[in-house]
N, C-alpha and C. Protein backbone atom coordinates (compact mmCIF):
# COMPACT_ATOMS: atom_id res chain seq x y z
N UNK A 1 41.76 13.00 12.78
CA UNK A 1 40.59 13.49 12.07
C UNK A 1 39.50 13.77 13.10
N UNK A 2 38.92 14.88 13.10
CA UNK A 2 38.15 15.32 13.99
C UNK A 2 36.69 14.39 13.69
N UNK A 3 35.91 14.39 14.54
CA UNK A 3 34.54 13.53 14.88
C UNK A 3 33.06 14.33 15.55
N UNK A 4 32.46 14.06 14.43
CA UNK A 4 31.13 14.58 15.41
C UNK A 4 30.05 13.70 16.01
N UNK A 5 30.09 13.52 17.80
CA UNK A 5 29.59 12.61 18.24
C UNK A 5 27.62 13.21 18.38
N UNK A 6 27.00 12.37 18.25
CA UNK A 6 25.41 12.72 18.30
C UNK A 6 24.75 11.76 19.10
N UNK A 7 23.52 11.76 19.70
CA UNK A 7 23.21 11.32 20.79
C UNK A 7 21.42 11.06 20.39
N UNK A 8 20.64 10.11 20.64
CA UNK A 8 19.16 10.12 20.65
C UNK A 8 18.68 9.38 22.03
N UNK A 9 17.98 10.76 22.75
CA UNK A 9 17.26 10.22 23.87
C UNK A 9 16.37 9.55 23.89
N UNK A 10 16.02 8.16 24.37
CA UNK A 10 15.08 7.28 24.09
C UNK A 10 13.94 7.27 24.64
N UNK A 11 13.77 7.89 26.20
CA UNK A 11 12.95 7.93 27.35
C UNK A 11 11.02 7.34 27.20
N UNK A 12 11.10 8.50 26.31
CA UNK A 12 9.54 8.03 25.65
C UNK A 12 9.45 7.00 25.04
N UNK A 13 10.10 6.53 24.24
CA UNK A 13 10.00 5.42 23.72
C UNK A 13 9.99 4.20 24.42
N UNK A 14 10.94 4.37 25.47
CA UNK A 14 10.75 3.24 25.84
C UNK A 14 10.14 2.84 27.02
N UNK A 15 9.55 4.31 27.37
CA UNK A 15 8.28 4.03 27.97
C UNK A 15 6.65 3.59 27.81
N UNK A 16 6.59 3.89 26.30
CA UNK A 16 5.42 3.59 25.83
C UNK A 16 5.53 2.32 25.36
N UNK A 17 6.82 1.68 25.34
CA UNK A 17 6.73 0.18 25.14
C UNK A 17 6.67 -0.53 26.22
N UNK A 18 6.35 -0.11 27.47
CA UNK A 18 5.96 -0.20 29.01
C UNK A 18 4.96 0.13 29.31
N UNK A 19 3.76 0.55 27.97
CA UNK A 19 3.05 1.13 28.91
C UNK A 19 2.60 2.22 29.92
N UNK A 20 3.88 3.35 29.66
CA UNK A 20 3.93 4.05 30.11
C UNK A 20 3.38 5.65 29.88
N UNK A 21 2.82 6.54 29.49
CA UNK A 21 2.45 7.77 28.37
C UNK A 21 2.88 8.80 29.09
N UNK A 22 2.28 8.69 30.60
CA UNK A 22 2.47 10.29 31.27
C UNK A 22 3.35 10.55 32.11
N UNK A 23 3.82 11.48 32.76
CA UNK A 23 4.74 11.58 33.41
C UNK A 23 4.47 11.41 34.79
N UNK A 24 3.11 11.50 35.20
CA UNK A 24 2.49 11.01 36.13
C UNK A 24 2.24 9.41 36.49
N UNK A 25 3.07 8.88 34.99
CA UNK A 25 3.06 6.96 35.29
C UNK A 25 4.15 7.12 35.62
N UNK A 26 5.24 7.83 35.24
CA UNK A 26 6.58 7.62 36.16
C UNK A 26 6.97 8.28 37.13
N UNK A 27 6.48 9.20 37.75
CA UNK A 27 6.69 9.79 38.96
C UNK A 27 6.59 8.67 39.89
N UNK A 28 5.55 7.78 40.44
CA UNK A 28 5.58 7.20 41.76
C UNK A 28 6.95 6.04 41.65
N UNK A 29 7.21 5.54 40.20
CA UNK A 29 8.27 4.51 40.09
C UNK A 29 9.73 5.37 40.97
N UNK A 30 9.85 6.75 40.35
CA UNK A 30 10.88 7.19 40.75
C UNK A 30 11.18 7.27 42.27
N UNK A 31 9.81 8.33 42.99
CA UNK A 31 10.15 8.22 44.37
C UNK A 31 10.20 6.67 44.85
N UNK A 32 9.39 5.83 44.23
CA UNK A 32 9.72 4.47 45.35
C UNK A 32 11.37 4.10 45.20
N UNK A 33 11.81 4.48 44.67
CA UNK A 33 13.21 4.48 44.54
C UNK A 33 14.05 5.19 45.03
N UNK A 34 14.01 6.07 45.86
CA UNK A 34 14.14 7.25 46.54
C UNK A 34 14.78 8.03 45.39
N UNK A 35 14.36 8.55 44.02
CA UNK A 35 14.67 9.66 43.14
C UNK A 35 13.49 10.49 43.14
N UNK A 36 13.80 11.99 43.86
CA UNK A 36 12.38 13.20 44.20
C UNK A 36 12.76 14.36 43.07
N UNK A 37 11.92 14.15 41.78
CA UNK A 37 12.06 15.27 41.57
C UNK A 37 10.71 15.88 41.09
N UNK A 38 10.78 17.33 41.03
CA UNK A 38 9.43 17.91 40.48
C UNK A 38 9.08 17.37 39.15
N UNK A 39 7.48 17.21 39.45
CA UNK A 39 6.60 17.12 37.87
C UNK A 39 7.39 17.37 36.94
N UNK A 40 7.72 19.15 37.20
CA UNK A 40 8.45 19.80 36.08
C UNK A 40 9.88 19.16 35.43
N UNK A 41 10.44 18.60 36.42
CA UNK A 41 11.57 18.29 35.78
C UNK A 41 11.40 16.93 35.04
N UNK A 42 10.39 15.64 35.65
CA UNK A 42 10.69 14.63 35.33
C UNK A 42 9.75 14.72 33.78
N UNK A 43 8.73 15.66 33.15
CA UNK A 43 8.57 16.30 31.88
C UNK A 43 9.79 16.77 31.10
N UNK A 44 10.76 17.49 31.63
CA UNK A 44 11.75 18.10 30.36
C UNK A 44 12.59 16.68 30.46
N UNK A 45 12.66 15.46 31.75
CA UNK A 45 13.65 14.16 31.21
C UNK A 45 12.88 14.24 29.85
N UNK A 46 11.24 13.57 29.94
CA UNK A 46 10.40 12.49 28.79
C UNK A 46 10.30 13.50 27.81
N UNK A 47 9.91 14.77 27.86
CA UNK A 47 9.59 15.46 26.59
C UNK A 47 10.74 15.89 26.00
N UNK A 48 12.23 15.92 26.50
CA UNK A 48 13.19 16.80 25.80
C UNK A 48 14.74 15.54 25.96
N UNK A 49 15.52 16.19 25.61
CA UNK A 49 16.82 15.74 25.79
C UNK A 49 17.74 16.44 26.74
N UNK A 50 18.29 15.56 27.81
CA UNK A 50 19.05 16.01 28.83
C UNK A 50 20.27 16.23 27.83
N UNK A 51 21.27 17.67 28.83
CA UNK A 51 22.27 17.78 28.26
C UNK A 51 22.98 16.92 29.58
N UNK A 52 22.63 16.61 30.82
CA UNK A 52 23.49 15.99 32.43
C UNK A 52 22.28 15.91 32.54
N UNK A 53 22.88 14.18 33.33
CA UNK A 53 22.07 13.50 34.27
C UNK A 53 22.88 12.50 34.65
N UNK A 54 22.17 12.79 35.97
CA UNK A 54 22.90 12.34 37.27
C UNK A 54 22.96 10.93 37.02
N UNK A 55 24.02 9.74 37.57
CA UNK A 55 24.18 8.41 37.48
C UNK A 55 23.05 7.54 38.15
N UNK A 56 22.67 8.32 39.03
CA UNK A 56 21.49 7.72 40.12
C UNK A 56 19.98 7.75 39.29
N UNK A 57 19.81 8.90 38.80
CA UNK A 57 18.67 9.07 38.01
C UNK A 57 18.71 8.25 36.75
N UNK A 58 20.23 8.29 35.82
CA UNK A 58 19.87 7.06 35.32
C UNK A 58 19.97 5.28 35.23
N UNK A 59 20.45 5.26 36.27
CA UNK A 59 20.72 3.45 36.77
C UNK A 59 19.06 3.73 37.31
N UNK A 60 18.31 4.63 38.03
CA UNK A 60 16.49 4.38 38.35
C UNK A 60 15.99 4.17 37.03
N UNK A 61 16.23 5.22 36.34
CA UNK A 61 15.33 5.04 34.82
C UNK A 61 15.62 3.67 34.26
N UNK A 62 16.75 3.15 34.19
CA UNK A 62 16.65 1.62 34.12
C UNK A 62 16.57 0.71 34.64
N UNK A 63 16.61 0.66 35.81
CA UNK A 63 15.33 0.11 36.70
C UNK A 63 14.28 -0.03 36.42
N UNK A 64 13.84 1.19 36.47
CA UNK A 64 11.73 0.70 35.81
C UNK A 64 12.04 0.39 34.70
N UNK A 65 12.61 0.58 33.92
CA UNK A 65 12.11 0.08 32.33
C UNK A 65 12.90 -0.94 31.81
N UNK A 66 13.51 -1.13 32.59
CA UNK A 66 14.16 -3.00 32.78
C UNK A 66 15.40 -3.07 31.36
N UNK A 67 15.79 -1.91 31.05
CA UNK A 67 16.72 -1.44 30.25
C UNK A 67 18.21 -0.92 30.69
N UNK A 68 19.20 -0.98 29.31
CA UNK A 68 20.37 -0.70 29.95
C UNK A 68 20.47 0.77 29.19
N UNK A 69 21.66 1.11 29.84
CA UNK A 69 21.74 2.57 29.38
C UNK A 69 22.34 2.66 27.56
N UNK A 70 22.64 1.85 27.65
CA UNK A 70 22.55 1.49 25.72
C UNK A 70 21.41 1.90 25.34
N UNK A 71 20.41 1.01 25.32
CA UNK A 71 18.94 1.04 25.15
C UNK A 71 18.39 2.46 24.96
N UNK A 72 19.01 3.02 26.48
CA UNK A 72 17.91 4.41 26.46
C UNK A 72 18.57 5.55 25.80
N UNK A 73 20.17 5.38 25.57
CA UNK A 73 20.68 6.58 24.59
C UNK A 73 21.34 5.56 23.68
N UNK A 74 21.16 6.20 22.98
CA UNK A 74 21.81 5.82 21.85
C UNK A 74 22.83 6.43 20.66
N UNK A 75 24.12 6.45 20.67
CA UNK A 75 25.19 7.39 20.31
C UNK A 75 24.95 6.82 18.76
N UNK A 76 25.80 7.97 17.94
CA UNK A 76 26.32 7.68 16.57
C UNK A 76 27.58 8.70 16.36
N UNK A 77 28.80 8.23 15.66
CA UNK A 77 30.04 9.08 15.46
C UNK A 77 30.00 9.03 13.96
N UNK A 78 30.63 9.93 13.72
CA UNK A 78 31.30 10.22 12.20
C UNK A 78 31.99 11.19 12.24
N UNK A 79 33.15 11.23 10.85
CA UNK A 79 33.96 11.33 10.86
C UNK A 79 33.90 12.96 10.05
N UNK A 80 34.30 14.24 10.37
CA UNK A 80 34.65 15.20 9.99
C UNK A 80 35.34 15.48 8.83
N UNK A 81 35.32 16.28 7.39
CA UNK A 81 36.25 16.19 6.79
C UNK A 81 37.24 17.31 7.38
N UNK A 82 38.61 16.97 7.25
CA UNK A 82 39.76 17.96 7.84
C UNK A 82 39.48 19.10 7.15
N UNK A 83 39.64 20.07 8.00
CA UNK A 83 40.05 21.47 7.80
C UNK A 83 41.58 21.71 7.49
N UNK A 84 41.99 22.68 6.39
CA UNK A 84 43.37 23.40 6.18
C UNK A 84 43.84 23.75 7.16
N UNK A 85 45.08 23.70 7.31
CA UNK A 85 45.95 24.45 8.09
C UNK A 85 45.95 26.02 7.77
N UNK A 86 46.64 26.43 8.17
CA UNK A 86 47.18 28.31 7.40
C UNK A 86 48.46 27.78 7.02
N UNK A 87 48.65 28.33 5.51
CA UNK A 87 49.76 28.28 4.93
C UNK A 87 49.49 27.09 3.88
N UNK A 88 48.92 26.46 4.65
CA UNK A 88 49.15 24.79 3.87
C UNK A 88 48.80 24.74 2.26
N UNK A 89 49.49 23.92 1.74
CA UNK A 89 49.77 24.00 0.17
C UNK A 89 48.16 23.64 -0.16
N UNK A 90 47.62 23.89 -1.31
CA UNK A 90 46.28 23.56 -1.59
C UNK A 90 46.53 23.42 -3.15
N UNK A 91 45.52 22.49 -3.65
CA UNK A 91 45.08 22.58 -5.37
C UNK A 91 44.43 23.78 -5.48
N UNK A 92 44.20 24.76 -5.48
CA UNK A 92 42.62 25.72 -5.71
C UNK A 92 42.87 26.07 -6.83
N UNK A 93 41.72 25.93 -8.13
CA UNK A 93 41.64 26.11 -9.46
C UNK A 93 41.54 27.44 -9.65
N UNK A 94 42.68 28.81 -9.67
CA UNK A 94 42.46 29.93 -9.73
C UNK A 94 41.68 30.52 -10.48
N UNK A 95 41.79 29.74 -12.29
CA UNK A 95 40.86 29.80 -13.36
C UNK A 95 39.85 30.24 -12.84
N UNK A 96 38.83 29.38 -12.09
CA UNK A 96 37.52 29.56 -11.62
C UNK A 96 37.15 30.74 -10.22
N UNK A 97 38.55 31.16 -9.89
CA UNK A 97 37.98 32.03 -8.90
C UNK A 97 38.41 32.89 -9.63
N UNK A 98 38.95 33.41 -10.63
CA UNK A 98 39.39 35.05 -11.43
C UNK A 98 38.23 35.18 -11.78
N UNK A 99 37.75 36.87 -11.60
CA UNK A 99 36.71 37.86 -12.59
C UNK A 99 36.79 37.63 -14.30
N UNK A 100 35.66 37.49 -14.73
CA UNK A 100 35.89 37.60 -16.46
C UNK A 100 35.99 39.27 -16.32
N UNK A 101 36.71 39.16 -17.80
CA UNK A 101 36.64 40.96 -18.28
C UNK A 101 35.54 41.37 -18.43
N UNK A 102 35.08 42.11 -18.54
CA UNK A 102 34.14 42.99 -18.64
C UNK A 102 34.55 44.08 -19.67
N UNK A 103 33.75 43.83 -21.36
CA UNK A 103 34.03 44.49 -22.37
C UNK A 103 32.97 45.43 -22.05
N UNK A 104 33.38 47.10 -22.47
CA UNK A 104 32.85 47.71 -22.99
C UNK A 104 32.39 48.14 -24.17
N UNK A 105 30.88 48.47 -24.30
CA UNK A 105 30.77 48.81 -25.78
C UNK A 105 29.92 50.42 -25.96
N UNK A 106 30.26 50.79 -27.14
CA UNK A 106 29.29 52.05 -27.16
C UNK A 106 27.65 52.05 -27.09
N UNK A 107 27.32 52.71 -26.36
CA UNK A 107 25.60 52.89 -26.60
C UNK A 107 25.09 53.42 -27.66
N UNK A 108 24.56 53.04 -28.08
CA UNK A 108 24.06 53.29 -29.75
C UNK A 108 22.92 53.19 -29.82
C-alpha cells in the first residue's frame, strides 16, 4: 500500500523558545562553529522549509538549540488508498453511470 510521507520544519520555533527571533541571532552561533553561510541563505533555513540539508548544518543547528533532529523535523506517514490496476475486476454501479432517456414532446 502506497504512503504519503510529510514533514514540518521546526527551526523558528524552536528558536524562539531560545530566545532567538532574527536571523542575525543565529548567524554568529553558526560561524563559531565553523558553518559560513550568507544572511540570505540562513533566512530561507528559518523562514521556509529545506528540501536538502547538509548533515553538518544540521548536527550545528542542534547544537545551538540543544535539540535533536527529532525535535527540529518532525515526520508524519499515512497510508494511501490503492489505486486499480488496468483490467482489474471492479463493483462499478453501471445504473448510476448510464444517461436517462430523454423524452420528447411536442411544442404546443
Amino acid at each position: 500500500m502506497p504512503r504519503q510521507i510529510s514533514y514540518r520544519w521546526r527551526l523558528r520555533e524552536l528558536m524562539a523558545a531560545r530566545g532567538m527571533f532574527t536571523v542575525a541571532e543565529l548567524m554568529p552561533h553558526l560561524t563559531e562553529r565553523g558553518i559560513t553561510l550568507s544572511s540570505s541563505q540562513v533566512h530561507r533555513l528559518v523562514s521556509g522549509t529545506p528540501e536538502r540539508l547538509s548533515l553538518p548544518v544540521l548536527a550545528t543547528l542542534c547544537d545551538i538549540l540543544d535539540c535533536t533532529p527529532t525535535d527540529l523535523i518532525t515526520t508524519s506517514a499515512q497510508n494511501l488508498p490503492a489505486r486499480r490496476a488496468a483490467g482489474e475486476e471492479s463493483s462499478i454501479n453501471l445504473a448510476a453511470r448510464r444517461p436517462t432517456r430523454v423524452r420528447l414532446t411536442p411544442e404546443g
